[in-house]
N, C-alpha and C. Protein backbone atom coordinates (compact mmCIF):
# COMPACT_ATOMS: atom_id res chain seq x y z
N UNK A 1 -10.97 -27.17 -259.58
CA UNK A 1 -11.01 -27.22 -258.15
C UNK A 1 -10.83 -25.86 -257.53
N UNK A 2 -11.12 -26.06 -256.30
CA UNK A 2 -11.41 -24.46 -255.43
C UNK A 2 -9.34 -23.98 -255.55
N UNK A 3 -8.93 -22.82 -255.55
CA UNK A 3 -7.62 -22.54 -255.34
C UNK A 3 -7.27 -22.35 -253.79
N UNK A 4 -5.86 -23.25 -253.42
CA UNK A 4 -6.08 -22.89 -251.94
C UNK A 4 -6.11 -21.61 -250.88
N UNK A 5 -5.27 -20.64 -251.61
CA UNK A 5 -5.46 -19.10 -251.51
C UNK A 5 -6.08 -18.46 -252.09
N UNK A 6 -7.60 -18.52 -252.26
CA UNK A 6 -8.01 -17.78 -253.47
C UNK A 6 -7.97 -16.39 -253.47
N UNK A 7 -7.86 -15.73 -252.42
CA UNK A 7 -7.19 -14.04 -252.32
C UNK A 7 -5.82 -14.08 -252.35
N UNK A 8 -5.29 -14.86 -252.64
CA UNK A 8 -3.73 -14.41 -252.71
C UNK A 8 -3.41 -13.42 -254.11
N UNK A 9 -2.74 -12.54 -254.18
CA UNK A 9 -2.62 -11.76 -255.42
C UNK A 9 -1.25 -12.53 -255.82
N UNK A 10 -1.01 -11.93 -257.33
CA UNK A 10 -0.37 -12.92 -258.45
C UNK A 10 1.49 -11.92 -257.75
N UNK A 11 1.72 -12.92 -258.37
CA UNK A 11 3.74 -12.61 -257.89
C UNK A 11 4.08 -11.15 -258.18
N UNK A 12 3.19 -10.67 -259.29
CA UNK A 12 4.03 -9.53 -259.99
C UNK A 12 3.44 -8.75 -259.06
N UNK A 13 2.46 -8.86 -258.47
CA UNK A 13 1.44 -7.83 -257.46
C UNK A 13 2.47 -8.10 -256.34
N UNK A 14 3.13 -9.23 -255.75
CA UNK A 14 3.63 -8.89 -254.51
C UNK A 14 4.96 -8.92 -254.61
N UNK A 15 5.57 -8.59 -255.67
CA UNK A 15 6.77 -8.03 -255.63
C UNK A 15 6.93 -6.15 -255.96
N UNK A 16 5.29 -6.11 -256.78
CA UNK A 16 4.78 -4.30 -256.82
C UNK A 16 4.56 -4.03 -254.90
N UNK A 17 4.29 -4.35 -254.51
CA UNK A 17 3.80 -4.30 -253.07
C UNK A 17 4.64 -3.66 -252.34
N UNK A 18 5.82 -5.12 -252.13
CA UNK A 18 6.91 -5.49 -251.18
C UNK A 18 8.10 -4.27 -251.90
N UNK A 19 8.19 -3.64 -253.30
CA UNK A 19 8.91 -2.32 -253.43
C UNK A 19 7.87 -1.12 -253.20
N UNK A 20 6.70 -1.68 -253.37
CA UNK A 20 6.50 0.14 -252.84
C UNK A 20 6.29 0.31 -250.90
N UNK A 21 6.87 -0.93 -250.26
CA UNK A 21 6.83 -0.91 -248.98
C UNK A 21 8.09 -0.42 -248.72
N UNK A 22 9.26 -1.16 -249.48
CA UNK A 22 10.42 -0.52 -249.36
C UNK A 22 10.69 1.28 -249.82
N UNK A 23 10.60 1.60 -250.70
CA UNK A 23 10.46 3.24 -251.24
C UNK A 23 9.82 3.25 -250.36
N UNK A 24 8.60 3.39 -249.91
CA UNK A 24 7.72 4.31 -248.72
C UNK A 24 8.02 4.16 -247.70
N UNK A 25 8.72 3.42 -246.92
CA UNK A 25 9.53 3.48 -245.71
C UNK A 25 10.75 4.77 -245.78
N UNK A 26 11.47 4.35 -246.73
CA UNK A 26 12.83 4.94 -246.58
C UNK A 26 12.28 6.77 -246.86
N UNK A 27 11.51 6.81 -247.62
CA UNK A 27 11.09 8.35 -248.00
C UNK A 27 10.24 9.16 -246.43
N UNK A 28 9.27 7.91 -246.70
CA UNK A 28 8.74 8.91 -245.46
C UNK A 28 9.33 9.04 -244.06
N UNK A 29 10.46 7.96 -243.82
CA UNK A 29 11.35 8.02 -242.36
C UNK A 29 12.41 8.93 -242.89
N UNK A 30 12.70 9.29 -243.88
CA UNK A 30 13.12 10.60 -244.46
C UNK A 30 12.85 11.86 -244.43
N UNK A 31 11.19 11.69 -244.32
CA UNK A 31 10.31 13.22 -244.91
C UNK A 31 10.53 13.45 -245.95
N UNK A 32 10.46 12.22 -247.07
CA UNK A 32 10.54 12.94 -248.10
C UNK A 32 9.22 12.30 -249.04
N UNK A 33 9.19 12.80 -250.01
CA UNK A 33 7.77 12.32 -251.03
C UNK A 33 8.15 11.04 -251.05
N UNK A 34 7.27 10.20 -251.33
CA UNK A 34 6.62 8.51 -251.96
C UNK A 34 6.65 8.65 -253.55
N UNK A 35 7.66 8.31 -253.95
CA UNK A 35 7.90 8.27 -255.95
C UNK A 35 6.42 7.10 -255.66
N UNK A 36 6.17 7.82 -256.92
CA UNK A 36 5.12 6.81 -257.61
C UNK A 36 5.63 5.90 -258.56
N UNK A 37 5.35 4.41 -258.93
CA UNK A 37 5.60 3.46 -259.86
C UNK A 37 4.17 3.75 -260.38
N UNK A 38 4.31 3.01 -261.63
CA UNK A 38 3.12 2.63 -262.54
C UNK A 38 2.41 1.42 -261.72
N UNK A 39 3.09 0.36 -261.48
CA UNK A 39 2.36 -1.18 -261.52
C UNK A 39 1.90 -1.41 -263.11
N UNK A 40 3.11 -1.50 -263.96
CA UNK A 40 3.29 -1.90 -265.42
C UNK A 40 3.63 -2.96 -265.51
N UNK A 41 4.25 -3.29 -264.65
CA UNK A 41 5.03 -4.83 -264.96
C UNK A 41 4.20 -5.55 -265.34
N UNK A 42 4.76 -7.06 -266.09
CA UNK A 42 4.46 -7.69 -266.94
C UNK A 42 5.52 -9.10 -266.79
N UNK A 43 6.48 -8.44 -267.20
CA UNK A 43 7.57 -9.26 -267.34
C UNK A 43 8.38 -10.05 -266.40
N UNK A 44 9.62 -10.70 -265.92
CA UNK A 44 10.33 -10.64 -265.01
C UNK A 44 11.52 -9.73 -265.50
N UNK A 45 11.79 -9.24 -266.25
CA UNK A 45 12.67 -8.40 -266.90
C UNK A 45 12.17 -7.22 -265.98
N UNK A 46 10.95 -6.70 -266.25
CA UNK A 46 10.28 -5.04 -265.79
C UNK A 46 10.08 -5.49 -264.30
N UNK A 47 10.46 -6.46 -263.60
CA UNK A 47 10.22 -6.73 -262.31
C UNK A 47 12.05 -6.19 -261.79
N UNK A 48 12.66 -7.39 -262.58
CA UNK A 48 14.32 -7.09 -261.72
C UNK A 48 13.74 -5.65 -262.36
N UNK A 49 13.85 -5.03 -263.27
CA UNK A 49 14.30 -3.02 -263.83
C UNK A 49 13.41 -2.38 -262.12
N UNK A 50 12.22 -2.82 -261.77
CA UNK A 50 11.29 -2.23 -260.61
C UNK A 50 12.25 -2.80 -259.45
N UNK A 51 12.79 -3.43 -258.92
CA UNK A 51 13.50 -3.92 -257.87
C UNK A 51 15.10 -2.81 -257.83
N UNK A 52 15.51 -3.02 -259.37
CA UNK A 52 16.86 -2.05 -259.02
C UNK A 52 16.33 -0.95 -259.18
N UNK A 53 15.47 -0.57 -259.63
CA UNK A 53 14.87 0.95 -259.40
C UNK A 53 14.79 1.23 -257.62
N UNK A 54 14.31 1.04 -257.51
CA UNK A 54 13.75 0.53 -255.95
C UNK A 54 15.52 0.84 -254.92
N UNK A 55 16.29 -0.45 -255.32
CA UNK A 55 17.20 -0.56 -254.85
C UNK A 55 18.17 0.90 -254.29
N UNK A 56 18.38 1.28 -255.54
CA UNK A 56 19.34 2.80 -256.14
C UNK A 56 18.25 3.51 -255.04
N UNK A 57 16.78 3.70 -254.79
CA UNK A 57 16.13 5.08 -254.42
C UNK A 57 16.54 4.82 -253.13
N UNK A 58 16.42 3.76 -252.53
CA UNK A 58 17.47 3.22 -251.31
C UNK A 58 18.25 3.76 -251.12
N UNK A 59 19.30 3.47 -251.92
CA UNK A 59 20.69 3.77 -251.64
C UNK A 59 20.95 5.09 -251.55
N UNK A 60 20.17 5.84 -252.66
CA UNK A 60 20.42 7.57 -252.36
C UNK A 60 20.09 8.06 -251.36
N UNK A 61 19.88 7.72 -250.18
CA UNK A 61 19.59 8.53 -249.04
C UNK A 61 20.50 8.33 -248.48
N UNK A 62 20.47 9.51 -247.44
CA UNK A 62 22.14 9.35 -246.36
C UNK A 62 21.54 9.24 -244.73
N UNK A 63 22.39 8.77 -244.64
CA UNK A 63 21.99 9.02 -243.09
C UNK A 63 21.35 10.21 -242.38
N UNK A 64 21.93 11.42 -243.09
CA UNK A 64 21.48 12.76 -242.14
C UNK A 64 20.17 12.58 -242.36
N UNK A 65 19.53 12.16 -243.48
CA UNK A 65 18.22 12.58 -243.48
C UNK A 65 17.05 11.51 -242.88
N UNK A 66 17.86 10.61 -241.88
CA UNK A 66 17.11 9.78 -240.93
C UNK A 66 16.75 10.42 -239.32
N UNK A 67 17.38 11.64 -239.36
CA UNK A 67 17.94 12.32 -237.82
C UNK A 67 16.72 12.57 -237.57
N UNK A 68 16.11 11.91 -236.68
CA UNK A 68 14.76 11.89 -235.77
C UNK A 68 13.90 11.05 -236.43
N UNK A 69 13.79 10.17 -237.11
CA UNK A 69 12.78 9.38 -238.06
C UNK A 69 12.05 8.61 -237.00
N UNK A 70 12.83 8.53 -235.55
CA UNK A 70 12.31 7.40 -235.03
C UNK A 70 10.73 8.26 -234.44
N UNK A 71 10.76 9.33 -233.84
CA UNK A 71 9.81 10.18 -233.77
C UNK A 71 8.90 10.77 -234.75
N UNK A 72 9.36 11.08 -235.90
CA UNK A 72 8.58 11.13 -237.15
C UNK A 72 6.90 10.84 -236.95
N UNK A 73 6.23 11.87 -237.46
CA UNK A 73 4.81 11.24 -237.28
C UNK A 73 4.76 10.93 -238.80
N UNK A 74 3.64 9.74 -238.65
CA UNK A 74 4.18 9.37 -240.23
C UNK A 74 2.08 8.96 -240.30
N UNK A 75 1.67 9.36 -241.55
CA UNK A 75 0.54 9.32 -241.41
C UNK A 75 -0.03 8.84 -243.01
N UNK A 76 -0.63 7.79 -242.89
CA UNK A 76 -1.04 7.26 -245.02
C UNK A 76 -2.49 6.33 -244.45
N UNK A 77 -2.34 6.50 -245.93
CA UNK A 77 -3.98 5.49 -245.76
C UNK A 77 -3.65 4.41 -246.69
N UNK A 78 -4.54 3.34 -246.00
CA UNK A 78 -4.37 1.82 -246.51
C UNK A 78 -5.35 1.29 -246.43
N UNK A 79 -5.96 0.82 -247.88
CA UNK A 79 -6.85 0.11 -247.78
C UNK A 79 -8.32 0.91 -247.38
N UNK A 80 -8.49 2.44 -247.75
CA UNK A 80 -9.67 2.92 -246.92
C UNK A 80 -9.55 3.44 -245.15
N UNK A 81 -8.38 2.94 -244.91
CA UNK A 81 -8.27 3.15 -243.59
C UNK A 81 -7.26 4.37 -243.08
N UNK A 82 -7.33 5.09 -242.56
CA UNK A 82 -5.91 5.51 -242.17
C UNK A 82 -5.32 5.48 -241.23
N UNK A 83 -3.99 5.41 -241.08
CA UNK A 83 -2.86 4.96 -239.96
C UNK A 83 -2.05 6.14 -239.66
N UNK A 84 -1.98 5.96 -238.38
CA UNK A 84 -0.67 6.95 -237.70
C UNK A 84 0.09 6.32 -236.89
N UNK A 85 1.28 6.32 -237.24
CA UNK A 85 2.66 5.88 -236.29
C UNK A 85 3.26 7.20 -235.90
N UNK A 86 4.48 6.72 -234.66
CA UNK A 86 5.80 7.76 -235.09
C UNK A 86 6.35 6.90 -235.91
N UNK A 87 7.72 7.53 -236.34
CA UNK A 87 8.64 6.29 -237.24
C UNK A 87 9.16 4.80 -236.70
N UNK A 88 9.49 4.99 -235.37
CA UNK A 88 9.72 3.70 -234.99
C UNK A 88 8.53 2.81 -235.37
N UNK A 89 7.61 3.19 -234.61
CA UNK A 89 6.31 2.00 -235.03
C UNK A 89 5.90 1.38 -236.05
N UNK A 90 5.78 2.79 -237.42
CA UNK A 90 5.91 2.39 -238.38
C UNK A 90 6.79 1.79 -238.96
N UNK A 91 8.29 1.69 -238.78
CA UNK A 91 9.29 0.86 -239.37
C UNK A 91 9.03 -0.55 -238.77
N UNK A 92 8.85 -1.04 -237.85
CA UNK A 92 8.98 -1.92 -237.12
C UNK A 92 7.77 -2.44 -237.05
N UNK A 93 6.73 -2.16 -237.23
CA UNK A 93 5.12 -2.50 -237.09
C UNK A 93 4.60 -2.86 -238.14
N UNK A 94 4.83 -1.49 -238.67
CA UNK A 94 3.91 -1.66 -240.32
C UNK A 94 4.94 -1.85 -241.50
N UNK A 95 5.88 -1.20 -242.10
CA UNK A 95 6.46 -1.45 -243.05
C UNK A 95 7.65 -2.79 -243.33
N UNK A 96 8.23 -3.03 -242.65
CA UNK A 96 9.34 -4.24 -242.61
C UNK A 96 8.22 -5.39 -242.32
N UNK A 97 7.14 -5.60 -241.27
CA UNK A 97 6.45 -6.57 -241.72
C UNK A 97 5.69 -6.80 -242.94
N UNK A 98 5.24 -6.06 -243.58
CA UNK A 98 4.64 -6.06 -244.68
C UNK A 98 5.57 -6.60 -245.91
N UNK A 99 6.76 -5.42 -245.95
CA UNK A 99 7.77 -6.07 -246.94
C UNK A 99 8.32 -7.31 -246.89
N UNK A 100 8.44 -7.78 -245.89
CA UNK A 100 8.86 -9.66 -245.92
C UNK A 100 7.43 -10.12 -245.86
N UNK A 101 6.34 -9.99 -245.49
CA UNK A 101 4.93 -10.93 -246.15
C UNK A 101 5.26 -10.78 -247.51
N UNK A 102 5.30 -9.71 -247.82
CA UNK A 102 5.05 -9.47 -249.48
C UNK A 102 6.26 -10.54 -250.66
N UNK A 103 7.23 -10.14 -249.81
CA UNK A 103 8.52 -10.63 -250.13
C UNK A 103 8.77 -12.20 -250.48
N UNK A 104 8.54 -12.74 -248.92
CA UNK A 104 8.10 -14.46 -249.02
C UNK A 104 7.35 -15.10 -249.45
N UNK A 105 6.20 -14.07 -249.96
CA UNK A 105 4.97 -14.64 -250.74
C UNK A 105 5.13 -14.39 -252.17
N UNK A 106 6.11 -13.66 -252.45
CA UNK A 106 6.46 -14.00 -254.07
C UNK A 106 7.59 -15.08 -254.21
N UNK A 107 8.25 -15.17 -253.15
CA UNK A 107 9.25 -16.34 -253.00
C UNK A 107 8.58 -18.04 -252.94
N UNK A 108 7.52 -18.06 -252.09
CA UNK A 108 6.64 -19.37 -252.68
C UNK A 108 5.94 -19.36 -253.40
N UNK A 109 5.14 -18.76 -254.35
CA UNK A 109 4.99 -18.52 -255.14
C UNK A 109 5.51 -19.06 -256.55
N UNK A 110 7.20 -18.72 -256.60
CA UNK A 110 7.83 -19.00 -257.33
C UNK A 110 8.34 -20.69 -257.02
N UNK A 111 8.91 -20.85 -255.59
CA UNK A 111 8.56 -22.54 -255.57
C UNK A 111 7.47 -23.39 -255.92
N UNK A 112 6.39 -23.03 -255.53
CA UNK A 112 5.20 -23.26 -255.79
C UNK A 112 5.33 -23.71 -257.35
N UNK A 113 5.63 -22.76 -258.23
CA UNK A 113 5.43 -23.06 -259.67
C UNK A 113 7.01 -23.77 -260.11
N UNK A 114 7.75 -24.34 -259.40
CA UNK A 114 8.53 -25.27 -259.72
C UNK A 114 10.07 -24.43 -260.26
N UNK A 115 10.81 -23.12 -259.08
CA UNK A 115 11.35 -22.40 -259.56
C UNK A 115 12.36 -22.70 -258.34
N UNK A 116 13.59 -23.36 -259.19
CA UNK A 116 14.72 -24.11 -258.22
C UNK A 116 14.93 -23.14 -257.17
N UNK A 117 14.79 -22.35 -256.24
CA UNK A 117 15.27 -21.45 -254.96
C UNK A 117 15.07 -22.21 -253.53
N UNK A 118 16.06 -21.74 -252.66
CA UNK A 118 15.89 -22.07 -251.46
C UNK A 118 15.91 -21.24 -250.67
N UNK A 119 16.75 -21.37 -249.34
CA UNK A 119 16.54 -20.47 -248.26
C UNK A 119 17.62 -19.30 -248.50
N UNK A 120 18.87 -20.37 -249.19
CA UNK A 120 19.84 -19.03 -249.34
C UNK A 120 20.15 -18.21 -250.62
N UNK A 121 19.17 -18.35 -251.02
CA UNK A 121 18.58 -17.74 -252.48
C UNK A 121 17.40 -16.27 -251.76
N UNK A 122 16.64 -16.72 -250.62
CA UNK A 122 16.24 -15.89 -249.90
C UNK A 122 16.78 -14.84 -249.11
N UNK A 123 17.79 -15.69 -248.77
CA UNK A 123 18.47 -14.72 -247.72
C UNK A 123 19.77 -14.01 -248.36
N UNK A 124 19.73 -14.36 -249.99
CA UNK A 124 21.47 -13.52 -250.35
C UNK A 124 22.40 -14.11 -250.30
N UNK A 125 22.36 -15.15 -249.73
CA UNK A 125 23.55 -15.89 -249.85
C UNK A 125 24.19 -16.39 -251.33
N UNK A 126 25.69 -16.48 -250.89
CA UNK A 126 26.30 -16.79 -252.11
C UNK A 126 25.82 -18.22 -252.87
C-alpha cells in the first residue's frame, strides 16, 4: 500500500537534522564555525553518542559569546536556497522551529513503531 508520508525521512535522518539545527544555532548566534557531523549513524547507540555530542557543544559556550546575537547577520543556504536573518529571526523563525519539527517527528515516529513514550518522555520529565 501507498505510505502515508511518503517524503517523510527515516528517524535517524531526523534526529541528524534536529542536532545539526541545534549546533548551528548555538555556533552561528555565537559567530562561531558549524562543526561538521558525518550523518554515520546507524545505530541508536551512535544516535544517543550524536545527541551527547551535540549536548556538551551546547554547553561549552558562555554567555559572553551571545553579546549581540540578537542582531547578528546570520546568512546559510538550505536546500539550494539562501537565507538571511539577524539572530533574533533566525533563532525564533528558522532554527527552534525546525528543531522541534525535526524533534517530534522522530518522537512519532518512534510511537508509530510501537515505542512505549509519552508526553513526559518528550518534555523531560521525570
Amino acid at each position: 500500500g501507498a505510505r502515508l508520508f511518503p517524503d517523510m525521512l527515516p528517524m535517524i535522518k531526523q534526529v541528524q537534522i534536529a542536532t545539526d539545527h541545534a549546533k548551528g544555532a548555538v555556533a552561528r548566534l555565537a559567530g562561531a564555525e558549524v562543526p561538521r557531523y558525518e550523518d554515520s549513524e546507524q545505530s541508536f547507540d551512535e544516535l544517543r553518542a550524536r545527541i551527547a555530542k551535540t549536548i556538551a557543544l551546547v554547553e561549552s559556550f558562555v554567555p559572553e559569546q551571545f553579546a549581540g546575537a540578537e542582531d547578528r547577520p546570520i546568512a546559510l543556504r538550505v536546500g539550494g536556497k539562501d537565507w538571511s536573518f539577524k539572530g533574533s529571526d533566525y533563532l525564533l523563525g528558522f532554527a527552534l522551529p525546525n528543531f522541534y519539527f525535526h524533534l517530534v517527528t522522530a518522537y512519532n515516529i518512534l510511537r508509530h513503531n510501537g515505542v512505549e513514550i509519552g508526553k513526559s518522555d518528550y518534555l523531560g520529565e521525570p
